[in-house]
Protein backbone atom coordinates (compact mmCIF):
# COMPACT_ATOMS: atom_id res chain seq x y z
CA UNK A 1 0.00 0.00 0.00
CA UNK A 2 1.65 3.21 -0.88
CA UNK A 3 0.45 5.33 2.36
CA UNK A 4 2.37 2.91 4.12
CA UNK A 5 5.39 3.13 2.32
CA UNK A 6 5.33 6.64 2.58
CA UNK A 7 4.53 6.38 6.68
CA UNK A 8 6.80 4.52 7.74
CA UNK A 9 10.10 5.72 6.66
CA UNK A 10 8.34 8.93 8.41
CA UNK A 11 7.78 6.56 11.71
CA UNK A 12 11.38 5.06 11.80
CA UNK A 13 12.43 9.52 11.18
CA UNK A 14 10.26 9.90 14.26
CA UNK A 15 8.34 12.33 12.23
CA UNK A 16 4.51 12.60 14.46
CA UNK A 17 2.21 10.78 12.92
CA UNK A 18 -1.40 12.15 14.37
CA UNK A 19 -4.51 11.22 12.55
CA UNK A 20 -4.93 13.88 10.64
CA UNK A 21 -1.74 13.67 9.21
CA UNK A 22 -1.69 10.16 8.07
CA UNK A 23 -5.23 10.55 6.60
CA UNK A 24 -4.58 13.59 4.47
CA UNK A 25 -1.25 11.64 3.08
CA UNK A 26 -3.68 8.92 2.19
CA UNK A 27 -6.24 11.29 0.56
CA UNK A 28 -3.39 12.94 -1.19
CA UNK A 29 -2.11 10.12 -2.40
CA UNK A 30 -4.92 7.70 -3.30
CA UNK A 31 -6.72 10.59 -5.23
CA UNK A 32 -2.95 11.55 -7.60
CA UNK A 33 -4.47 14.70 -8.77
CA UNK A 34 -4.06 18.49 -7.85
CA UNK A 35 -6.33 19.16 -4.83
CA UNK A 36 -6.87 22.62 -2.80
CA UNK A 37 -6.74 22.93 0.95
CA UNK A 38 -10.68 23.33 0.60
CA UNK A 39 -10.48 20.03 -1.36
CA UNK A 40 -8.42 18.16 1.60
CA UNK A 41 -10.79 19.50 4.35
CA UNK A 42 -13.53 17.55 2.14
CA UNK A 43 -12.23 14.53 1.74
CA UNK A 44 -11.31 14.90 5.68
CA UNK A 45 -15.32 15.78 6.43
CA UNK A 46 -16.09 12.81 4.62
CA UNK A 47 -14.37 10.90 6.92
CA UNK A 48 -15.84 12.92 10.05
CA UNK A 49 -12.76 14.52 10.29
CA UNK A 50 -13.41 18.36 10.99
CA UNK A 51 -10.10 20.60 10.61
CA UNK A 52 -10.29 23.85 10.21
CA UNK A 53 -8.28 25.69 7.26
CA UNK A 54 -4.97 26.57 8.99
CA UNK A 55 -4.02 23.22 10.10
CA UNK A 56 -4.21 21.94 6.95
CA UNK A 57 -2.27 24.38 5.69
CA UNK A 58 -0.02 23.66 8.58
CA UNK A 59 0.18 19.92 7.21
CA UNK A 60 0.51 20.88 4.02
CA UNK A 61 3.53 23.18 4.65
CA UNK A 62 5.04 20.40 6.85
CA UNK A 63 4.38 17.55 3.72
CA UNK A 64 6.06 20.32 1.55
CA UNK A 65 9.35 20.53 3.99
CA UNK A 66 9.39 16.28 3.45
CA UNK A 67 9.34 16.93 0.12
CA UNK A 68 6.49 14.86 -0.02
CA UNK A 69 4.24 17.37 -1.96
CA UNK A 70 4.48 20.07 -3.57
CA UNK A 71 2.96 23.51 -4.84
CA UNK A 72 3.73 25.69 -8.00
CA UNK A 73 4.25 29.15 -7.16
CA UNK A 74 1.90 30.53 -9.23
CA UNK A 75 -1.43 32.15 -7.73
CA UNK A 76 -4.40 29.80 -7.11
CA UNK A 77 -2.05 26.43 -7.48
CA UNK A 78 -3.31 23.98 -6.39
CA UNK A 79 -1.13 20.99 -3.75
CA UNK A 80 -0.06 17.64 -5.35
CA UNK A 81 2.31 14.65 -4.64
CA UNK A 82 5.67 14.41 -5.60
C-alpha cells in the first residue's frame, strides 16, 4: 500500500504521525491529482474529520518541507504529490 510506504520511513524519522496527518497523506495520495486545501478539508469531512483551514495548511507546509508534496508558485495552485 503506498500510504504505508510513505509512513513509515516517516515513523522510523520519528516524524509525528497524528490522525490527521496520516489521513490527508492517504487522501493525497490515493486521489494523484491536484487538490486545494478546501479540497483536503472535504475529503477529511467525509471521513468525520473536521479541521479547520490553517491546520491543513499547517500539514501541508510540513508535507512540503518532506518533500512529499508540492505547490507551484503561481497564484491559485493547487497541492499535489511528488
Amino acid at each position: 500500500m503506498v500510504t504505508q510506504d510513505i509512513l513509515e520511513p516517516l515513523r522510523r524519522r520519528g516524524e509525528r504521525l497524528s490522525v490527521p496527518r496520516c489521513l490527508m497523506i492517504e487522501i493525497l495520495y490515493a486521489r494523484g491529482d491536484h487538490l486545494t486545501a478546501q479540497d483536503i478539508q472535504h475529503h477529511l469531512r467525509e471521513r468525520q474529520v473536521d479541521l479547520n483551514e490553517a491546520t491543513v495548511y499547517r500539514i501541508l507546509q510540513w508535507l512540503k518541507d518532506l518533500g512529499l508534496v508540492c505547490r507551484p508558485t503561481w497564484a491559485g495552485a493547487n497541492w499535489c504529490t511528488r
